[in-house]
PDB file of N, CA and C in Angstrom:
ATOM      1  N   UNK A   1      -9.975  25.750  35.209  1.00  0.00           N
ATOM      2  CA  UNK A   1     -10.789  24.712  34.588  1.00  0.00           C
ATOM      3  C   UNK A   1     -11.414  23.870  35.700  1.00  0.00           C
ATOM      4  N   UNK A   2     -12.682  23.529  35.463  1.00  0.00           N
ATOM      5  CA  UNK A   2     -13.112  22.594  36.545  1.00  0.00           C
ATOM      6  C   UNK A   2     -12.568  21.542  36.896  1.00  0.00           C
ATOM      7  N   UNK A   3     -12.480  20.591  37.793  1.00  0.00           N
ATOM      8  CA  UNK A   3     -11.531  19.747  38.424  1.00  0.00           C
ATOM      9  C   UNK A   3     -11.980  18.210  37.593  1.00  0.00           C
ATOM     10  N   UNK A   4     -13.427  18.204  37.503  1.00  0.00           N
ATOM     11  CA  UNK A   4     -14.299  17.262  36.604  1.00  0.00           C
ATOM     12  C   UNK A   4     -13.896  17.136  34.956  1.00  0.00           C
ATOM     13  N   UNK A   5     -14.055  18.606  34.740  1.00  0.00           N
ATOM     14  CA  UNK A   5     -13.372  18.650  33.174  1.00  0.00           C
ATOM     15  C   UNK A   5     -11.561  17.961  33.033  1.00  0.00           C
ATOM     16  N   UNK A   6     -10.788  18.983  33.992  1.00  0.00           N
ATOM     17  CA  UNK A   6      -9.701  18.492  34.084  1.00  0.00           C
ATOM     18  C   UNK A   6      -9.473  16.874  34.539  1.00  0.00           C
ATOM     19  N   UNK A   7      -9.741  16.280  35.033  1.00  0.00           N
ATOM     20  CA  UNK A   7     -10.015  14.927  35.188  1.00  0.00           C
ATOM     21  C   UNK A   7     -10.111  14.048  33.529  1.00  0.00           C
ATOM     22  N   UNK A   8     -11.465  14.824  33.131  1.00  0.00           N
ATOM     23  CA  UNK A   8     -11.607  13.765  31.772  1.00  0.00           C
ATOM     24  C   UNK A   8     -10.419  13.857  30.810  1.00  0.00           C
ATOM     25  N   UNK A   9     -10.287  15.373  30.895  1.00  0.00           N
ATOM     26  CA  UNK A   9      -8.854  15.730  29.603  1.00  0.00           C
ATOM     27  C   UNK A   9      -7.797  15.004  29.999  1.00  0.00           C
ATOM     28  N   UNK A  10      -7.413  14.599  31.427  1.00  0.00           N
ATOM     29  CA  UNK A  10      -6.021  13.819  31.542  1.00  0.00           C
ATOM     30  C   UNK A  10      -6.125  12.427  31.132  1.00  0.00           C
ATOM     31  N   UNK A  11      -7.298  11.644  31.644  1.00  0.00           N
ATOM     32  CA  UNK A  11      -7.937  10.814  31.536  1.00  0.00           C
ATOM     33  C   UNK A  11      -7.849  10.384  29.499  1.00  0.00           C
ATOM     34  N   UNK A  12      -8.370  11.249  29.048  1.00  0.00           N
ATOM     35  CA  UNK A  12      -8.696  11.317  27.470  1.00  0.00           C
ATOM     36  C   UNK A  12      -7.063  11.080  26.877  1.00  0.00           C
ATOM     37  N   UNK A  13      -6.287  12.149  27.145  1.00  0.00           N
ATOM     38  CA  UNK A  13      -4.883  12.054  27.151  1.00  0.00           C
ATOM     39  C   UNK A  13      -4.245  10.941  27.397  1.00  0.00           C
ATOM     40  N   UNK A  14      -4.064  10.328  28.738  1.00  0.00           N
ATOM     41  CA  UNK A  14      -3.715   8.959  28.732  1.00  0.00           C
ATOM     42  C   UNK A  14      -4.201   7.917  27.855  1.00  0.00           C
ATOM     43  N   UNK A  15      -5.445   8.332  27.527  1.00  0.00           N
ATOM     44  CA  UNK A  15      -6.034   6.953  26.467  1.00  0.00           C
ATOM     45  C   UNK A  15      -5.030   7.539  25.148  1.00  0.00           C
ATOM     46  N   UNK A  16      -4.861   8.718  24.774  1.00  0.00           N
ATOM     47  CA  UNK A  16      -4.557   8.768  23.325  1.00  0.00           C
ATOM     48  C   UNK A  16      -3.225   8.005  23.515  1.00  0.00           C
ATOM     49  N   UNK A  17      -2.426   8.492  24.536  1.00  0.00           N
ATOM     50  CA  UNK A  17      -0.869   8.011  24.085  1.00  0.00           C
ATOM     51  C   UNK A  17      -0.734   6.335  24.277  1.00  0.00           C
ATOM     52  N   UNK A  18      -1.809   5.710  24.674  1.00  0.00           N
ATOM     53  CA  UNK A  18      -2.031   4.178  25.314  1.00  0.00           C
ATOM     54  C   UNK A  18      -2.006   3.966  23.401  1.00  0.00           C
ATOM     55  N   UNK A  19      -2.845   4.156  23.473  1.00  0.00           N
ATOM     56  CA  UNK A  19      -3.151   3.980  22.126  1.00  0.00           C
ATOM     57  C   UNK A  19      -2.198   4.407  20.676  1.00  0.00           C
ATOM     58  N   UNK A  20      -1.757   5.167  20.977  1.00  0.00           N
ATOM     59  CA  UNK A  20      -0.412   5.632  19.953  1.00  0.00           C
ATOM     60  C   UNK A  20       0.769   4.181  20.250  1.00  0.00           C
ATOM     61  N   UNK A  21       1.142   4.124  21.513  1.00  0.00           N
ATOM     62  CA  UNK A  21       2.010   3.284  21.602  1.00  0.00           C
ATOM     63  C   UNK A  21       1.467   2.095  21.177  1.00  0.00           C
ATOM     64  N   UNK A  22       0.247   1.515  21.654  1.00  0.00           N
ATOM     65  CA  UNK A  22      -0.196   0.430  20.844  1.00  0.00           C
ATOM     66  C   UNK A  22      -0.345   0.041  19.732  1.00  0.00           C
ATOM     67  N   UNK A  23       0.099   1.167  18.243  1.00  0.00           N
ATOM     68  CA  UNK A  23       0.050   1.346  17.390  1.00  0.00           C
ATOM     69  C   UNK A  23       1.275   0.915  17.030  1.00  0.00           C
ATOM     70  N   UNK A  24       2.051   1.760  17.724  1.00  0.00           N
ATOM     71  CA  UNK A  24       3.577   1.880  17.893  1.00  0.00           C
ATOM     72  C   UNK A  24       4.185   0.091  17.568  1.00  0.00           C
ATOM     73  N   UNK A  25       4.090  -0.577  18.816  1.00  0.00           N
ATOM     74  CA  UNK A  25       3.951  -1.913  19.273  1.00  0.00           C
ATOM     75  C   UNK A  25       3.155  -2.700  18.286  1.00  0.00           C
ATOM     76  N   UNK A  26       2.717  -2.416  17.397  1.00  0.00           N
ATOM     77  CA  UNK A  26       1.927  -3.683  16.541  1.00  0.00           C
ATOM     78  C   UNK A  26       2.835  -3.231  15.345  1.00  0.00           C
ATOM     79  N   UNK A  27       2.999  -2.008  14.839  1.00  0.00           N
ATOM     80  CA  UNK A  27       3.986  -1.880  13.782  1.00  0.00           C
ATOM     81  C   UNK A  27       4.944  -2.496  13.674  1.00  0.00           C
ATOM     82  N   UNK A  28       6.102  -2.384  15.139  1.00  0.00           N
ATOM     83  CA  UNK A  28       7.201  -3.036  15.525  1.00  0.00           C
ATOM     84  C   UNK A  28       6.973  -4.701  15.198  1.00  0.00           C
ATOM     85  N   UNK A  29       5.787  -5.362  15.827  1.00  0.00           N
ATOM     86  CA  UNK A  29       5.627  -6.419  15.954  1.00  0.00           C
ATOM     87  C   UNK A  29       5.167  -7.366  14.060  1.00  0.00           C
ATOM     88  N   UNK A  30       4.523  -6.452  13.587  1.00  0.00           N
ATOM     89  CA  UNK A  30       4.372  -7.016  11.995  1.00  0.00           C
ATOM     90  C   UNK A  30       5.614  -6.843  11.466  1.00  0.00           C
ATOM     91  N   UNK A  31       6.587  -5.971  11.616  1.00  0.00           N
ATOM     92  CA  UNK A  31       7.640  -5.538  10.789  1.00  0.00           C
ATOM     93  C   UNK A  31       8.838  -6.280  11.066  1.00  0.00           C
ATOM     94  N   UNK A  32       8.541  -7.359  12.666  1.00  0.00           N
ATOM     95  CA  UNK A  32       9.350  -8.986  12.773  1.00  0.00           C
ATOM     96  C   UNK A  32       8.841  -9.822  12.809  1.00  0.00           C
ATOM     97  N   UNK A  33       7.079  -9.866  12.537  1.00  0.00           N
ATOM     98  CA  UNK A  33       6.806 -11.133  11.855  1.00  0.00           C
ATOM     99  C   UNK A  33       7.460 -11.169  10.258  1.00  0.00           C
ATOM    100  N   UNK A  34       7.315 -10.084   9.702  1.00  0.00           N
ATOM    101  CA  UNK A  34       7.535  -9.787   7.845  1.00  0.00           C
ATOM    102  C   UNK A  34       9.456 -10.064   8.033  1.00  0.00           C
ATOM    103  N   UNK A  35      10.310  -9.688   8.868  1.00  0.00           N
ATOM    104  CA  UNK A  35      11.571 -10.306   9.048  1.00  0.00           C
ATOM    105  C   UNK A  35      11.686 -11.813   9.111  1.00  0.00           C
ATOM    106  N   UNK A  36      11.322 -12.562  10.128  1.00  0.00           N
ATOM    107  CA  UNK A  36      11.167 -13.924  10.475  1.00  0.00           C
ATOM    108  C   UNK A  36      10.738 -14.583   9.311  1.00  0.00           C
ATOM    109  N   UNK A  37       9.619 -14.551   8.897  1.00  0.00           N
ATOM    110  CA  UNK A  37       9.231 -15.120   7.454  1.00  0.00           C
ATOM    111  C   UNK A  37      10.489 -14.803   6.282  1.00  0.00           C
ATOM    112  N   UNK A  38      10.659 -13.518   6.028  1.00  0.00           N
ATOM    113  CA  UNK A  38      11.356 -14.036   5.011  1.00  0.00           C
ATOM    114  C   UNK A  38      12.704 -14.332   5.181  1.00  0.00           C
ATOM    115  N   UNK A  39      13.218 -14.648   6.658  1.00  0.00           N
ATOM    116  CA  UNK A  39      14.407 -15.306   7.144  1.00  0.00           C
ATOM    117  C   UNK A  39      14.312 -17.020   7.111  1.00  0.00           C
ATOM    118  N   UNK A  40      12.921 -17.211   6.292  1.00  0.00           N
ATOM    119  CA  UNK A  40      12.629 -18.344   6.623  1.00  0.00           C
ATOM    120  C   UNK A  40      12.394 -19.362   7.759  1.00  0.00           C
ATOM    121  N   UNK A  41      11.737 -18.640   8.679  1.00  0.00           N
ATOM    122  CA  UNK A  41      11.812 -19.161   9.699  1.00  0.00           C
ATOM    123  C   UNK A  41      10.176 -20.149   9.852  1.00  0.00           C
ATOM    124  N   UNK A  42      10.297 -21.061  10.262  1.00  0.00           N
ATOM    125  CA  UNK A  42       9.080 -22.017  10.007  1.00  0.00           C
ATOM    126  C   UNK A  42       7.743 -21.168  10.935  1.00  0.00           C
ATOM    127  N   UNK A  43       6.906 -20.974  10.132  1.00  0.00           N
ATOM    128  CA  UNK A  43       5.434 -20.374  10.425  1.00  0.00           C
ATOM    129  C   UNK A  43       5.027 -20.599  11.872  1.00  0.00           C
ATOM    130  N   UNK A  44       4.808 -22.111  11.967  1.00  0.00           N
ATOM    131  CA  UNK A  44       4.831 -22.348  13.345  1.00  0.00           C
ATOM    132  C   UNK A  44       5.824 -21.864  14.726  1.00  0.00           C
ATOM    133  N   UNK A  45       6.868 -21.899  14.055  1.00  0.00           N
ATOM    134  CA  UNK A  45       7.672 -20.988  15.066  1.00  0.00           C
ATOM    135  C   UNK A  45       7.741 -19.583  15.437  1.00  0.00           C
ATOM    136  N   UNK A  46       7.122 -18.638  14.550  1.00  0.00           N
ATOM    137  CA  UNK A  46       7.138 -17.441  14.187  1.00  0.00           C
ATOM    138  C   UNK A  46       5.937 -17.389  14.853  1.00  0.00           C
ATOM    139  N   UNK A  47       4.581 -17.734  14.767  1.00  0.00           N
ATOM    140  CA  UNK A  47       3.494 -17.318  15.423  1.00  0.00           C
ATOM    141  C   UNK A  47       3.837 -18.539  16.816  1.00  0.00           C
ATOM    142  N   UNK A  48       4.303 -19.178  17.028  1.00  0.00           N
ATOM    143  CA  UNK A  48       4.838 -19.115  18.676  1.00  0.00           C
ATOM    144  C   UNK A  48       5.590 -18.212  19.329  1.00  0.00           C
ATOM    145  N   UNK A  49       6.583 -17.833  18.807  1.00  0.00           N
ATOM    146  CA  UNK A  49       7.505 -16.500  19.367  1.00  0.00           C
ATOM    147  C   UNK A  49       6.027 -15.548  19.691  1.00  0.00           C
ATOM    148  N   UNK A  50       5.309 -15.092  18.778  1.00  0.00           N
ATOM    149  CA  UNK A  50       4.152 -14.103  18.881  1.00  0.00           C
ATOM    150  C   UNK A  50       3.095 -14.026  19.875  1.00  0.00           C
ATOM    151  N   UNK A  51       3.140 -15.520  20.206  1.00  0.00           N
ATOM    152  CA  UNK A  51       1.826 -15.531  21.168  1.00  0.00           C
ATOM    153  C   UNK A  51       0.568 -16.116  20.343  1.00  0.00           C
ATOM    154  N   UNK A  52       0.925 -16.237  18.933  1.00  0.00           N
ATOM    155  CA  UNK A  52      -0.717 -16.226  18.037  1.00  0.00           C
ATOM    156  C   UNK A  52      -0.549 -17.781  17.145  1.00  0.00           C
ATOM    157  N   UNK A  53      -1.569 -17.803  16.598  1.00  0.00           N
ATOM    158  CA  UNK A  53      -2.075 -19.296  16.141  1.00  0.00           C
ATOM    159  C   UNK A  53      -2.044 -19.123  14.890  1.00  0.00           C
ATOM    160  N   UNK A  54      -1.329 -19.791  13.919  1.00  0.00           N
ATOM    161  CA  UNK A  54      -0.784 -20.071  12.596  1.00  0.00           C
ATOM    162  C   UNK A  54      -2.022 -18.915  11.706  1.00  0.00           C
ATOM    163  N   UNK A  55      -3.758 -18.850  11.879  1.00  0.00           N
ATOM    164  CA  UNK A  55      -4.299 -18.334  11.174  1.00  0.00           C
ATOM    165  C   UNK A  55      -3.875 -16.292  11.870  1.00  0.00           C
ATOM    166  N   UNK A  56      -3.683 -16.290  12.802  1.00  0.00           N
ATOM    167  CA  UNK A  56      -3.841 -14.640  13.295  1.00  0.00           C
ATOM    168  C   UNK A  56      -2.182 -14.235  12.772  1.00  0.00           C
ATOM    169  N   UNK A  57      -1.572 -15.197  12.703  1.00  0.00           N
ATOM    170  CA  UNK A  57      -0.532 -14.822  11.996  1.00  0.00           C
ATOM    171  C   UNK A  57      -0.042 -14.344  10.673  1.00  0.00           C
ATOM    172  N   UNK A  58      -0.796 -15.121   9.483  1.00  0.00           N
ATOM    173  CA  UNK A  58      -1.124 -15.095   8.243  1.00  0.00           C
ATOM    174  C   UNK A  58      -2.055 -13.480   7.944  1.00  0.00           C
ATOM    175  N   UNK A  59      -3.155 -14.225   9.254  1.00  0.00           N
ATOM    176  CA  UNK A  59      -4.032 -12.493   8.910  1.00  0.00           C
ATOM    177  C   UNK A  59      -3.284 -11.128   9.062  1.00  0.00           C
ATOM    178  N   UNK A  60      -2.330 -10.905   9.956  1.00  0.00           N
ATOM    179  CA  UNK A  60      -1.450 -10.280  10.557  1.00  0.00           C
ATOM    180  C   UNK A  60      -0.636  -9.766   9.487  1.00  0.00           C
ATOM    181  N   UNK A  61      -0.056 -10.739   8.738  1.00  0.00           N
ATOM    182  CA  UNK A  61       1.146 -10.485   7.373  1.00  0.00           C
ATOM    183  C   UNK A  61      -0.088  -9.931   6.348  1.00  0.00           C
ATOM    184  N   UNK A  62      -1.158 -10.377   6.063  1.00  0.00           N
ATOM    185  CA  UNK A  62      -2.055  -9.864   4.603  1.00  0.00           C
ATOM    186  C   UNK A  62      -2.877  -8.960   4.909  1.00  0.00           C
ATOM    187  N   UNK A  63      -2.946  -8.591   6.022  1.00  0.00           N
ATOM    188  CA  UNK A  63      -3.462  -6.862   6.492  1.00  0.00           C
ATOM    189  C   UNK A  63      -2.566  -5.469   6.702  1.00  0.00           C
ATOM    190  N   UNK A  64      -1.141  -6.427   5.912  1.00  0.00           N
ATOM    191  CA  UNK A  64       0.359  -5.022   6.771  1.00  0.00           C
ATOM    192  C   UNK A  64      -0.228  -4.597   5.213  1.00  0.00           C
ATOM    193  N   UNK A  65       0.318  -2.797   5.256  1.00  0.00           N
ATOM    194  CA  UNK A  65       0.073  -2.218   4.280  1.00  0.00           C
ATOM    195  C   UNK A  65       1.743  -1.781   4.015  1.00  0.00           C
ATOM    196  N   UNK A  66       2.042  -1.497   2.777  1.00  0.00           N
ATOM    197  CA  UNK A  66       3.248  -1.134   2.545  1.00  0.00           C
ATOM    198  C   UNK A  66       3.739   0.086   2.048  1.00  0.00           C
ATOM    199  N   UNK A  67       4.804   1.061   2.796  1.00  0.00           N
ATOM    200  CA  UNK A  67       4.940   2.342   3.081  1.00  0.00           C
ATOM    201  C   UNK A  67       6.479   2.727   2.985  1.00  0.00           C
ATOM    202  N   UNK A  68       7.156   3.393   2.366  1.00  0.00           N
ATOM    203  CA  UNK A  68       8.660   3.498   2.346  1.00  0.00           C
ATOM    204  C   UNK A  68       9.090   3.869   3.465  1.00  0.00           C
ATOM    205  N   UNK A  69       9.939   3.315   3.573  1.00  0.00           N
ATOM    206  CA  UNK A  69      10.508   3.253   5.546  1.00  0.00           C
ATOM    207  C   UNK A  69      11.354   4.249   5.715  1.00  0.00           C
ATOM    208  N   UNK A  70      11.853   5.080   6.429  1.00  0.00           N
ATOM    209  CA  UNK A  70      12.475   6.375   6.282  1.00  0.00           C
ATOM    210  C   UNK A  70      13.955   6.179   6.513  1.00  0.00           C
ATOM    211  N   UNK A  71      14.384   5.101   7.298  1.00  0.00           N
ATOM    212  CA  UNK A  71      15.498   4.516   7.210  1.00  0.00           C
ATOM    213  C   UNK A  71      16.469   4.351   6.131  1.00  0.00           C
ATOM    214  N   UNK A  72      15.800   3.219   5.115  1.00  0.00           N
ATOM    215  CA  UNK A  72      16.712   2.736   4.185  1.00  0.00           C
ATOM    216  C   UNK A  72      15.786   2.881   2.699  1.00  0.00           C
ATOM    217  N   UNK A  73      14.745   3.306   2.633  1.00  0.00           N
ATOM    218  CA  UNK A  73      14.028   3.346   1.373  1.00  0.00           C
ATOM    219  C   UNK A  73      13.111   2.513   1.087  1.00  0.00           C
ATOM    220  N   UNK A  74      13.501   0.634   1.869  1.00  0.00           N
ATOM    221  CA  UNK A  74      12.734  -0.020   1.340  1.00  0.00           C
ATOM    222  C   UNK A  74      11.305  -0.132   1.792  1.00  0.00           C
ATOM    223  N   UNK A  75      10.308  -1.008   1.497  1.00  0.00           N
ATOM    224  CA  UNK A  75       9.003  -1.122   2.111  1.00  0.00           C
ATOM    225  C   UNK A  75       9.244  -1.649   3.458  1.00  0.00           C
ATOM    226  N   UNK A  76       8.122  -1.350   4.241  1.00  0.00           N
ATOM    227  CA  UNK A  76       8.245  -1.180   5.854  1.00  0.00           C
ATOM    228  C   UNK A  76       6.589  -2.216   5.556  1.00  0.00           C
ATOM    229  N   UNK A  77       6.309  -3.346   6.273  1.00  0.00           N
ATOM    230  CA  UNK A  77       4.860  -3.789   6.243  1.00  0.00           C
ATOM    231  C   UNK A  77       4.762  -3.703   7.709  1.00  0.00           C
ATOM    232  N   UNK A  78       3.361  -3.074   7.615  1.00  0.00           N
ATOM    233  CA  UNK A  78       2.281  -2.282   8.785  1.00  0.00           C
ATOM    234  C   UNK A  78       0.991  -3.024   8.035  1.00  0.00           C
ATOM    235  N   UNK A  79       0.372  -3.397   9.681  1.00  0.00           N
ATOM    236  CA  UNK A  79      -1.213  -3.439   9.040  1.00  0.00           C
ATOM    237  C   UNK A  79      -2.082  -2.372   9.895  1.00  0.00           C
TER     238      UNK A  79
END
């Protein structure tokens, strides 16, 4: 294979799995904002732990979609 072609395909490759894990990592991350909340944990504290501001937080919880979790049966929220 050319060295140019081979270049882009590794290149292309690294982006996919960047991107899988980043997927990965936001799942993880909605699925302990959706813990924290209903542990009752005050909003403001929950989008401080996060890094995010009371509205990207909210948007965050009403964009997870809900999917049976393979674990235990119940709903898993993903956005």
């Amino acid at each position: 294979m050319d060295q140019y072609l081979t270049s882009v395909w590794s290149a292309s490759a690294d982006l996919e799995m960047l991107q899988v894990q980043t997927d990965q990592a936001h799942e993880a991350l909605v699925q302990a904002l959706c813990k924290a909340m209903a542990a009752q944990i005050p909003p403001e504290e929950v989008a401080a732990a996060a890094d995010m501001s009371l509205s990207e937080l909210f948007d965050a919880l009403r964009r997870r979609r809900v999917a049976p979790s393979a674990e235990d049966g119940h709903a898993v929220h993903d956005s």
